[in-house]
Protein backbone atom coordinates (compact mmCIF):
# COMPACT_ATOMS: atom_id res chain seq x y z
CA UNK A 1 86.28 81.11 129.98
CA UNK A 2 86.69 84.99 130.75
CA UNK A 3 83.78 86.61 133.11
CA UNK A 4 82.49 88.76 130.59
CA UNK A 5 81.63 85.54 128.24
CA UNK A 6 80.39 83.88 131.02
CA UNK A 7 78.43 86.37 132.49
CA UNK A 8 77.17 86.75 129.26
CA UNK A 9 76.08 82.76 128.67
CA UNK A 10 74.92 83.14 132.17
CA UNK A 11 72.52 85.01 131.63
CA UNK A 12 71.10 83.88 129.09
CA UNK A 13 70.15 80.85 130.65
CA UNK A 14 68.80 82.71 133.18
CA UNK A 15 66.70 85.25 130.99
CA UNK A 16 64.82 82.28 129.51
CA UNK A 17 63.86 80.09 132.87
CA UNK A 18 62.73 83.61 134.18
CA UNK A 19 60.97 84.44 131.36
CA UNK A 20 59.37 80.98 131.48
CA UNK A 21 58.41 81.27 135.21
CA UNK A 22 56.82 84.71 135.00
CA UNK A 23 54.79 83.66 131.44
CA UNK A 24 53.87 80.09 133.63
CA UNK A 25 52.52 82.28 136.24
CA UNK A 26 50.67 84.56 134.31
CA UNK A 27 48.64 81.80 131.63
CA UNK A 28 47.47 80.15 135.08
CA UNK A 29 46.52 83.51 136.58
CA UNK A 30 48.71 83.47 139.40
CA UNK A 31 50.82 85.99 138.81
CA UNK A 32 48.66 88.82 140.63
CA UNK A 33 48.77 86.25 143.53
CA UNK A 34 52.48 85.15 144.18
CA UNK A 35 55.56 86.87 145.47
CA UNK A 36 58.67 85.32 143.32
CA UNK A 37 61.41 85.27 145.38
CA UNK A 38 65.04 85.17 143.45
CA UNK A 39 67.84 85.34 145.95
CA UNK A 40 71.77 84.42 145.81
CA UNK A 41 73.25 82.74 148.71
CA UNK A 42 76.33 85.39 148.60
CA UNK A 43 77.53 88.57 146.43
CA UNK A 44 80.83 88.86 144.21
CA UNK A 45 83.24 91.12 144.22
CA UNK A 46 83.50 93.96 142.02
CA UNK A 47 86.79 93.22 140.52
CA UNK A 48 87.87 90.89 138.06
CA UNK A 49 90.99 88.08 139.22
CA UNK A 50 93.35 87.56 137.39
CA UNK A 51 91.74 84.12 136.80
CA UNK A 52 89.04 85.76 135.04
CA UNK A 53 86.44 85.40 137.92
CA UNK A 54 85.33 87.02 140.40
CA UNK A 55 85.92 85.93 144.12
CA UNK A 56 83.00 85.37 146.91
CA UNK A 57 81.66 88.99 148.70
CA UNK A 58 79.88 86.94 151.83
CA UNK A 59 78.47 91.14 153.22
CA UNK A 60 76.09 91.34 150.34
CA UNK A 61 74.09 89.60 148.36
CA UNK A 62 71.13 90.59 145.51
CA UNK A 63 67.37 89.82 146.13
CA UNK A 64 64.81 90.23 143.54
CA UNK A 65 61.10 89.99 144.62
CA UNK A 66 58.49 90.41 141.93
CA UNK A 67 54.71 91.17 143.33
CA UNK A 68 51.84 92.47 142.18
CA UNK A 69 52.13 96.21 141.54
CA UNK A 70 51.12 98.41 144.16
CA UNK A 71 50.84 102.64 143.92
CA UNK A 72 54.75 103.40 144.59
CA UNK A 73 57.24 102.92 142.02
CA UNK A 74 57.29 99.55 140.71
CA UNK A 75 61.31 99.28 141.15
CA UNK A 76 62.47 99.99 144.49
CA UNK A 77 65.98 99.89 145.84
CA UNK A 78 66.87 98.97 149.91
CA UNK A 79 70.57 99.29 151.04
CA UNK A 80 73.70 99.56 149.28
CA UNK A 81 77.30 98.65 149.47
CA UNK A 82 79.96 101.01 149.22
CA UNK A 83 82.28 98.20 149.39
């Protein structure tokens, strides 16, 4: 299957469980109470193979952490890669 398909079917998966989680959390009244924590255990590179894929990129990795909102900017941004 080519990344952007699976990427695509990915995600999807992904979209619902989250979806699920956050929805979960917020009928029990925990969401103004928990930190979810959604981490990868390595990044990918930017470019495509030619297998279709993309290989490992072990430097970086993406974190999402969802919290109760505080007074700054409810998306925040720390680090890059220019790599």
């Amino acid at each position: 299957m080519d990344n952007v398909r699976a990427v695509k079917r990915g995600s999807g998966m992904l979209d619902a469980g989250w979806a699920a989680l956050l929805s979960d959390l917020k009928e029990r009244g925990l969401l103004d109470t928990t930190l979810v924590v959604w981490i990868g255990e390595f990044g990918r590179t930017p470019r495509i193979t030619a297998q279709g894929g993309r290989d490992h990129w072990p430097r970086t990795f993406s974190v999402v952490l969802l919290a109760r909102p505080t007074s700054q900017s409810s998306t925040m941004v720390f680090g890059s890669s220019t790599r």
